[in-house]
Protein backbone atom coordinates (compact mmCIF):
# COMPACT_ATOMS: atom_id res chain seq x y z
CA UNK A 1 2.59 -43.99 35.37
CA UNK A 2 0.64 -41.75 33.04
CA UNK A 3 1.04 -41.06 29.63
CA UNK A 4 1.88 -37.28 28.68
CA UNK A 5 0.17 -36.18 25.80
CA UNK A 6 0.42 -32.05 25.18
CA UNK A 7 -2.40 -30.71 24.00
CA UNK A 8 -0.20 -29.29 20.70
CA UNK A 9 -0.59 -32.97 19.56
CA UNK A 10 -3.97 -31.79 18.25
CA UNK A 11 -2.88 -30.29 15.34
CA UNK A 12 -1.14 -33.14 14.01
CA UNK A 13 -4.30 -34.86 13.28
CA UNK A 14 -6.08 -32.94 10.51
CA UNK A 15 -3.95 -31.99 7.71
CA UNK A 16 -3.21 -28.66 7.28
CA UNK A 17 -4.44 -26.62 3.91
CA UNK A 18 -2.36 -22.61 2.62
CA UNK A 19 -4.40 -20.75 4.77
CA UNK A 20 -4.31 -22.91 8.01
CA UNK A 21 -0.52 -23.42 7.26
CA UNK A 22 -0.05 -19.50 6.97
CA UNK A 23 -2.72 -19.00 10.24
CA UNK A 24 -0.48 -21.46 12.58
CA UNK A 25 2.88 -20.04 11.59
CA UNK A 26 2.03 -16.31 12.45
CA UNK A 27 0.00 -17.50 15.71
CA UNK A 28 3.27 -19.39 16.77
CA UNK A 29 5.38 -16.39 15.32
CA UNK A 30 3.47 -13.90 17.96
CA UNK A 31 3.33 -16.35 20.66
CA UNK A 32 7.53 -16.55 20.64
CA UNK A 33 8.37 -13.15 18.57
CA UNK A 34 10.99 -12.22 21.18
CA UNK A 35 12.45 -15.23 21.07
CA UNK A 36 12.66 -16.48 17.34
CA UNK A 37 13.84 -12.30 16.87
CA UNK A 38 16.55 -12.96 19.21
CA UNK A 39 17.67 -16.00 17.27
CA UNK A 40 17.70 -14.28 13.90
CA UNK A 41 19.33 -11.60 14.89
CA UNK A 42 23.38 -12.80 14.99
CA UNK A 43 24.03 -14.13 11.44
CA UNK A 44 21.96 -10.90 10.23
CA UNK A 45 24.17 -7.99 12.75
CA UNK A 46 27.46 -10.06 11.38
CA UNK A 47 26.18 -9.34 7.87
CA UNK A 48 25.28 -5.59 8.85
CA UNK A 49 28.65 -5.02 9.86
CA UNK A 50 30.43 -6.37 6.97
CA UNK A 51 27.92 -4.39 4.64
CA UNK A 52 28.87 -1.50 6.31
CA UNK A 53 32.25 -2.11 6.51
CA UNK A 54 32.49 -2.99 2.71
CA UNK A 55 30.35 -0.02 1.67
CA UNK A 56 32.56 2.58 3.61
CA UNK A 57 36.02 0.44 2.28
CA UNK A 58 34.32 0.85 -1.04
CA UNK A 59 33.62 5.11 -0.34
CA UNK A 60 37.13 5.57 0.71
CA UNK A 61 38.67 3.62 -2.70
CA UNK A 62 36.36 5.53 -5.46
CA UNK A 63 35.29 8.84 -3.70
CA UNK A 64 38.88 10.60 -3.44
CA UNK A 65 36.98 13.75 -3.73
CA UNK A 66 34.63 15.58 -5.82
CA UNK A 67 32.43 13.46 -7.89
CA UNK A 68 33.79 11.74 -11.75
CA UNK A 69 30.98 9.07 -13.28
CA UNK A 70 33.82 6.39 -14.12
CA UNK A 71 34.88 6.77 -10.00
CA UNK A 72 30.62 6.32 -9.59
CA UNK A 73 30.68 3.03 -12.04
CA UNK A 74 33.32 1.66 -10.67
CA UNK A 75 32.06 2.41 -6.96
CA UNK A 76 28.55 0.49 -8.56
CA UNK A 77 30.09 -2.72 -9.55
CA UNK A 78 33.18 -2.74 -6.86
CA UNK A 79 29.77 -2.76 -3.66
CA UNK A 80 27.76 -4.88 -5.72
CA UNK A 81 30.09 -7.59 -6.07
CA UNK A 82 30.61 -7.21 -2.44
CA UNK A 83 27.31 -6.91 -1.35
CA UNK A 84 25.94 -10.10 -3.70
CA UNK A 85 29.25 -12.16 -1.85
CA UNK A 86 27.96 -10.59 2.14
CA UNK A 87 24.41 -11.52 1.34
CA UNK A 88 25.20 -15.10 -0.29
CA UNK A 89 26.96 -15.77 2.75
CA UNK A 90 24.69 -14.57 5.58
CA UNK A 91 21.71 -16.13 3.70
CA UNK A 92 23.88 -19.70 4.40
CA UNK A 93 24.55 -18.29 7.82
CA UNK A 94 20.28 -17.71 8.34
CA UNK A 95 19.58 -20.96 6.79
CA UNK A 96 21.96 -22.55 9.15
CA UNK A 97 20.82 -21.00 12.23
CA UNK A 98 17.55 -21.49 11.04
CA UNK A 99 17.81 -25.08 10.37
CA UNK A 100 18.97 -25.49 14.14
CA UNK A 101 16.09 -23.70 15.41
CA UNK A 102 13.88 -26.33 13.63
CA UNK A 103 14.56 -29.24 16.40
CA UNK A 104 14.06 -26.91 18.59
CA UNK A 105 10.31 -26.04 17.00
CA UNK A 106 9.41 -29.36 16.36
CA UNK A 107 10.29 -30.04 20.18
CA UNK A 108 8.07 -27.25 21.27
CA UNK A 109 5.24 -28.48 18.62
CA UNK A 110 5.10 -32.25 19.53
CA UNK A 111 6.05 -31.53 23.62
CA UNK A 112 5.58 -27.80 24.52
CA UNK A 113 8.75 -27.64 24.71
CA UNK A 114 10.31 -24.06 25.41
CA UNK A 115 11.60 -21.97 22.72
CA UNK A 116 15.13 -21.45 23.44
CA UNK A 117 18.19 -19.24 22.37
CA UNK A 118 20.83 -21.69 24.19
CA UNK A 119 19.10 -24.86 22.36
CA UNK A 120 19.06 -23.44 18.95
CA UNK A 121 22.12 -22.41 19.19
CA UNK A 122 23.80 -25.61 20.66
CA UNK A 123 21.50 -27.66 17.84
CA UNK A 124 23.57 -25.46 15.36
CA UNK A 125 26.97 -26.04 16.57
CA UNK A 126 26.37 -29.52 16.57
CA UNK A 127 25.65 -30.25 13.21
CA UNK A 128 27.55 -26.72 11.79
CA UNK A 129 28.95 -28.41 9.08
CA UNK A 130 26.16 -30.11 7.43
CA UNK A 131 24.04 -27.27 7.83
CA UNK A 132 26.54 -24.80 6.11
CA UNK A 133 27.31 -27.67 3.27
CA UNK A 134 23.14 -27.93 2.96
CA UNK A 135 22.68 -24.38 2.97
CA UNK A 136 24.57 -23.39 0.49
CA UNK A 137 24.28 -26.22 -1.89
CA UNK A 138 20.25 -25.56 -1.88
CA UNK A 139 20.23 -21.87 -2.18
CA UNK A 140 22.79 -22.47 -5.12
CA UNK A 141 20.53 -24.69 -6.94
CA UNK A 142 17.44 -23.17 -5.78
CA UNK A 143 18.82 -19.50 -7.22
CA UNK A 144 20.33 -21.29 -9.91
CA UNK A 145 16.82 -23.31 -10.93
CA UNK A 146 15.22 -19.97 -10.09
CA UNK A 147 16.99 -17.78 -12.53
CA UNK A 148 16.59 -20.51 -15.68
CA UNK A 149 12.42 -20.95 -15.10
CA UNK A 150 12.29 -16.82 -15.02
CA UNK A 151 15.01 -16.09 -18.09
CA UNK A 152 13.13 -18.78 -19.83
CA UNK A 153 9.55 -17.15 -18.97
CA UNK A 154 10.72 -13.61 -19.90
CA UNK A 155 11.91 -15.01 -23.18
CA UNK A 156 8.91 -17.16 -24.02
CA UNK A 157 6.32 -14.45 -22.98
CA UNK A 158 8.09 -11.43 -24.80
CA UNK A 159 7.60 -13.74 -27.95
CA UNK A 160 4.29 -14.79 -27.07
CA UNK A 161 3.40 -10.95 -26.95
CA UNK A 162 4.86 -9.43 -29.59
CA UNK A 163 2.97 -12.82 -31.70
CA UNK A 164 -0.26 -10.94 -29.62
CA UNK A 165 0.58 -7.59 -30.87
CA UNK A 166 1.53 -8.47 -34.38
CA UNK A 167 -1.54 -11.07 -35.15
CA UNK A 168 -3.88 -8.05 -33.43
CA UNK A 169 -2.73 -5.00 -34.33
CA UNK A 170 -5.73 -4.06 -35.82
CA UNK A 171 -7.61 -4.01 -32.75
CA UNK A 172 -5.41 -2.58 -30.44
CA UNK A 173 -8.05 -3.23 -27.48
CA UNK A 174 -8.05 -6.60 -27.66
CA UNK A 175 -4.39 -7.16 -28.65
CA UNK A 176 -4.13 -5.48 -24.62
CA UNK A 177 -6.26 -7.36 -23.44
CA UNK A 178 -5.17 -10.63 -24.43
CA UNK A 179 -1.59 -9.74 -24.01
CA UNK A 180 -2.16 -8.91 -20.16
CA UNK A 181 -4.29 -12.39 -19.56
CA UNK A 182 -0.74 -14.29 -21.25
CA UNK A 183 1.16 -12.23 -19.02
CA UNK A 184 -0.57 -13.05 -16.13
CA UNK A 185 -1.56 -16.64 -16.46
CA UNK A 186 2.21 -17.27 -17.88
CA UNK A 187 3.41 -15.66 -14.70
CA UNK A 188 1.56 -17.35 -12.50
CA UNK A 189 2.63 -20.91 -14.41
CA UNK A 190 6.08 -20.52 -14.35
CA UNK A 191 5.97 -19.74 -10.22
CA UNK A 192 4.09 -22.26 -9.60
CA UNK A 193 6.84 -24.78 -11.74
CA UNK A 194 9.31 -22.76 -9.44
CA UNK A 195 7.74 -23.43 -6.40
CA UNK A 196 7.11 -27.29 -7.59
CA UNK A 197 10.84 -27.59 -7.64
CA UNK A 198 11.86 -25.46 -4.93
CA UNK A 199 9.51 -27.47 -2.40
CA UNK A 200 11.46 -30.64 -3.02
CA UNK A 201 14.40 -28.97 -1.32
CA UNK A 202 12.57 -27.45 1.43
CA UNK A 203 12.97 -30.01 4.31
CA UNK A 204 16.52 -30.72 4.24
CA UNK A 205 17.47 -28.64 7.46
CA UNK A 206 14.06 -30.70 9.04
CA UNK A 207 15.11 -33.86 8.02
CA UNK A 208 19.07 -33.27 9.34
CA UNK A 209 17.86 -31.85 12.35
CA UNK A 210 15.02 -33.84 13.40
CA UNK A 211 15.87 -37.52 11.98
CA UNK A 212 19.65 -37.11 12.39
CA UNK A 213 20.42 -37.47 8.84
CA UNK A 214 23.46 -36.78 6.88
CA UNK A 215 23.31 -34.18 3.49
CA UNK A 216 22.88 -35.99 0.64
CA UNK A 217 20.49 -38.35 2.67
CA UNK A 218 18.46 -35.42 4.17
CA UNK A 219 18.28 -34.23 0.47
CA UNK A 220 17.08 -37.89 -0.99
CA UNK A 221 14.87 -37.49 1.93
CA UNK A 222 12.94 -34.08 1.78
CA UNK A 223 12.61 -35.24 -2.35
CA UNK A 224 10.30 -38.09 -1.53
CA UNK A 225 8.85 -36.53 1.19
CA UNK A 226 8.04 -32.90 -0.27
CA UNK A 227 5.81 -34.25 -3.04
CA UNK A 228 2.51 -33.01 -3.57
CA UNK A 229 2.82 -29.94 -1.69
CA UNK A 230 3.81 -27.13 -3.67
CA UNK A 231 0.33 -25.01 -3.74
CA UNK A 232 1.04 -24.74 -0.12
CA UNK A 233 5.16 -23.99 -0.54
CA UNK A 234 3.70 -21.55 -2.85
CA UNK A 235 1.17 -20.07 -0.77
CA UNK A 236 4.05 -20.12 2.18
CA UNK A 237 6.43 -18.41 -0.30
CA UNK A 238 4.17 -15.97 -1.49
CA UNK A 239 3.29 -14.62 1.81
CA UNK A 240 6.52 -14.20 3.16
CA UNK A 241 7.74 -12.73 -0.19
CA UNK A 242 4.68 -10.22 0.44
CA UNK A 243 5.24 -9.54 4.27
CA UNK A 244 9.01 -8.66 3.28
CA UNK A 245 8.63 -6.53 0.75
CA UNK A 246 5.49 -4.56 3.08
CA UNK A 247 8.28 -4.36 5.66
CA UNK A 248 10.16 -2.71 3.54
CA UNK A 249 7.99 -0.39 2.50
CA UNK A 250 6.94 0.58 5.66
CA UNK A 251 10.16 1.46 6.86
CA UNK A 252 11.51 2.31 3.25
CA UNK A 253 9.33 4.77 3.02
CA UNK A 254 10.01 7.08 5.96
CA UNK A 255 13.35 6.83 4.90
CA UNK A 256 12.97 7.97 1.35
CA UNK A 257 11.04 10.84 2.52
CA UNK A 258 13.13 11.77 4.71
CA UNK A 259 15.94 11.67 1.96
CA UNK A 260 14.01 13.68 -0.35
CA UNK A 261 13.78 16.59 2.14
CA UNK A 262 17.20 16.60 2.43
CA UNK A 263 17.71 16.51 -1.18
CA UNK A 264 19.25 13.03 -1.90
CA UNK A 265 19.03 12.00 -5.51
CA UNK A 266 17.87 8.61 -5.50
CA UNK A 267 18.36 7.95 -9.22
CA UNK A 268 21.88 6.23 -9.55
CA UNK A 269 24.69 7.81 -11.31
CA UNK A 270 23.09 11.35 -11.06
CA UNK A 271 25.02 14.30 -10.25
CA UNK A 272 25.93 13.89 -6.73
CA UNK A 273 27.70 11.07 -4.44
CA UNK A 274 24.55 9.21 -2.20
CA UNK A 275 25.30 10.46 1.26
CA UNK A 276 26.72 7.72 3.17
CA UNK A 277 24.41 7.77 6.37
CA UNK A 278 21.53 6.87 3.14
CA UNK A 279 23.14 3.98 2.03
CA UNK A 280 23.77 2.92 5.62
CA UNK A 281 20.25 3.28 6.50
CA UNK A 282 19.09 1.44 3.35
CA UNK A 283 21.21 -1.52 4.44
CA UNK A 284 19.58 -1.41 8.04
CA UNK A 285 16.30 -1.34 6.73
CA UNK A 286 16.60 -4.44 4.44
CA UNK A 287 18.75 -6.63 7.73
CA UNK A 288 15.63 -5.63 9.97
CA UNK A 289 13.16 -6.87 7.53
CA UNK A 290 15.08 -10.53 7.51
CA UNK A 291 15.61 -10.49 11.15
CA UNK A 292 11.58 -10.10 11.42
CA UNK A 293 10.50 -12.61 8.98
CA UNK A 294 13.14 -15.41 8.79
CA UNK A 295 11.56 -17.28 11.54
CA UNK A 296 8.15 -17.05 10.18
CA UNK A 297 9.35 -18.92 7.29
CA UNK A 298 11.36 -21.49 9.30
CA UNK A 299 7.96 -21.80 11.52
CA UNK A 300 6.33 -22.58 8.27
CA UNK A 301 8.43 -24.99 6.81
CA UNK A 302 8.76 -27.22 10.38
CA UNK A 303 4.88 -27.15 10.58
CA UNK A 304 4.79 -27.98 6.82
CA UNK A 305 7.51 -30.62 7.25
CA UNK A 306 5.24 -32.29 10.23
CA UNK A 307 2.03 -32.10 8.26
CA UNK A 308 3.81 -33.82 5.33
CA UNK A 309 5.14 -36.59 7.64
CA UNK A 310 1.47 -36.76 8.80
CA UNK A 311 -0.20 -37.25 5.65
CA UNK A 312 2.79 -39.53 4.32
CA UNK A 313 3.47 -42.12 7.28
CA UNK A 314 0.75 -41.78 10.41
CA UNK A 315 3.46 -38.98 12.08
CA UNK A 316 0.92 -38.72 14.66
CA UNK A 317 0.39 -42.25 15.03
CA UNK A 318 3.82 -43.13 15.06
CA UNK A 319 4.62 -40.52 18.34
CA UNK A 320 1.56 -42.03 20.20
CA UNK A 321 3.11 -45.89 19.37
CA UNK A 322 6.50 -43.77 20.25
CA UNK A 323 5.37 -42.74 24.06
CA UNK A 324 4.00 -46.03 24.34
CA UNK A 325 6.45 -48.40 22.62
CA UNK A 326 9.75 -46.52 22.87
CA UNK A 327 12.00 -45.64 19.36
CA UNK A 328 11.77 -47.40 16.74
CA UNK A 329 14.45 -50.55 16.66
CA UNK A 330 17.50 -50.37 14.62
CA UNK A 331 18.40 -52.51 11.56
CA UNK A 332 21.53 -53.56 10.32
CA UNK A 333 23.34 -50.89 8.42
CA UNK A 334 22.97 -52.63 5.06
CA UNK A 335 19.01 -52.95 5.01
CA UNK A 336 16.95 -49.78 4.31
CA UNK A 337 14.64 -48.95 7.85
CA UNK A 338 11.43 -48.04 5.98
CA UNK A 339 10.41 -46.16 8.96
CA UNK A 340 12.02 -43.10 10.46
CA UNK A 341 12.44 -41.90 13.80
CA UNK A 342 10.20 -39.76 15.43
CA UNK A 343 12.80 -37.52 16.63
CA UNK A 344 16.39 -38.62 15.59
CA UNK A 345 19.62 -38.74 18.04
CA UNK A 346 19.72 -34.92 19.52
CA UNK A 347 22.55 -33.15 17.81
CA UNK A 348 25.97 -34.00 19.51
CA UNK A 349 26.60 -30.92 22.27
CA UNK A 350 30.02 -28.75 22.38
CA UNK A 351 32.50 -30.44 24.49
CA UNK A 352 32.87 -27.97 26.91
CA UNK A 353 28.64 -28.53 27.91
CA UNK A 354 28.65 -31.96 29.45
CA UNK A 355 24.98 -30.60 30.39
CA UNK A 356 23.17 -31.59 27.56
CA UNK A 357 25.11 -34.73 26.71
CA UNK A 358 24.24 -36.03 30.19
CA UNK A 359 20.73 -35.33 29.52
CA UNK A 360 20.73 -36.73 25.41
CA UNK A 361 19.37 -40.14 26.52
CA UNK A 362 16.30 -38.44 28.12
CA UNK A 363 15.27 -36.19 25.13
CA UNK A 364 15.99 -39.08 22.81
CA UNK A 365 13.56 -41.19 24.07
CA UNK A 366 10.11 -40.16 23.35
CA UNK A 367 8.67 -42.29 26.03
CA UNK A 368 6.91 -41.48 29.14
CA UNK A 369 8.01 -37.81 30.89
């Protein structure tokens, strides 16, 4: 019986650098853009509708009629606490969905495997838990390590500047000049000691999904495993930062426009109550953005999490000894296997689908097909 080999096992074998990372992860993006849309889209309509739902809840409670500025301050802060609670949750609810679809990739990246709504969605369920407990315990400390590296940075370069302007205020020239270059090069430092410590959280949905892993294992994991790859997290990062915000403007700014005709004052707290259908379509604008590009981040990150495992521990040689061989042997629980599985225990199916149980053993092994 013959070996099968898909030709996607290809890429495994030269390490990828930013731009190849970036290249692969649109090309697969296009190749399954109905699909990976059609996966993004639940956790992000659920969020829509409580937006929506909050905002007009918000309306009814502060707009009793006319317009007062206390009713518009207290409309302000009453829809932004609600709106920072919606978003923190449906970011979890992305992640998790997100994390599922990642078997699912790495399936369809190391076997051709299809793309599939049903199998992301059943990876999900299985492992809901964990995913929701990873999700929101990285995005917390990834916010939270965020916001101190960026406070810290705005304090450190508003000192270093106003040293700039002070030591060369007599050539005002100069004092710009060399004020913009700290600026920039400061900037550019503290994301890339963002993205350093960011990137050692980045495979913990990978490493639960695909190795079987619990949390606070997956998290030990994607540590050790994410180091020396933050220019290309950052590179990653940076373009799907970029391709979000030029989503937004492209539909933002038909939107404004069309605002502006109709004589919507955009600056807050002015002299009129923002028309409801503008706020509405302001929070469809920024769901259809994440919809888009959450899955060309997740794509990213699997393809980064295989290239890592690559460079790391002979990934590629360790699925060839895989098809041959069979999985690797267990240990006793009390020793430390220095080797991990090529693809971990599938996720444990919904009761009511005795499908995909009956086929488990099958996928499991990585063996001859």
């Amino acid at each position: 019986m013959s070996v099968f080999v898909p030709e996607n096992i290809n890429l495994l074998l030269a390490p990828l650098g930013p731009g190849d990372l970036i290249d692969r992860a649109v090309r697969f993006y296009r190749a399954n853009f109905s699909t990976l849309v059609l996966i993004a889209a639940p956790p992000v309509i659920v969020g829509t509708i409580l937006s929506v739902g909050w905002l007009s809840l918000s309306r009814s409670i502060f707009f009793t009629g006319g317009y007062d500025p206390m009713e518009s301050t207290g409309y302000a802060i009453f829809t932004l606490l609600g709106s920072v609670g919606i978003w923190y949750v449906q970011t979890i609810a992305v992640l998790s969905v997100m994390g599922g679809a990642s078997r699912n990739f790495v399936r369809h990246l190391l076997h051709g495997d299809r793309i599939s709504f049903a199998d992301t969605y059943r990876n999900t369920w299985g492992r809901l838990a964990g995913l929701i407990a990873a999700s929101a315990l990285t995005s917390f400390l990834i916010g939270l390590i965020g916001f101190l590296v960026f406070y810290a940075w705005v304090i450190v370069v508003s000192l270093a500047i106003v040293l700039i302007a002070l030591a060369l205020q007599a050539i005002p020239v100069l004092a710009f000049i060399v004020g913009t270059a700290v600026f920039v090069v400061s900037l550019a430092a503290t994301y890339m000691l963002f993205c350093l410590i960011a990137s050692r959280f980045a495979f913990v949905p990978q490493v639960m999904l695909v190795e079987g892993q619990g949390v606070f294992s997956a998290i030990g994991r994607s540590l050790m495993l994410a180091s020396g790859n933050a220019k290309r997290f950052a590179a990653l990062f940076a373009f799907t930062l970029v391709a979000t915000y030029s989503a937004l403007a492209i539909l933002y700014v038909p939107l404004g426009w069309y605002a502006w005709l109709e004589g919507v004052e955009m600056i807050p707290f002015g002299s009129q109550i923002t028309p409801a259908w503008y706020e509405v379509s302001a929070q469809l604008v920024w769901q259809v953005s994440i919809i888009l590009l959450s899955p060309v981040w997740m794509i990213g990150l699997c393809l980064l999490y295989v290239d890592e495992r690559v460079r790391h521990e002979g990934y590629d040689i360790e699925l060839m000894a895989t098809r041959r061989l069979g999985e690797i042997p267990s240990v006793p629980q009390n020793y430390v296997n220095p080797l991990q599985p090529a693809l971990g225990e599938r996720v444990p199916s919904p009761p009511s689908e005795p499908g995909p149980a009956k086929r488990s053993s099958e996928i499991t092994s990585l063996g001859l097909e």
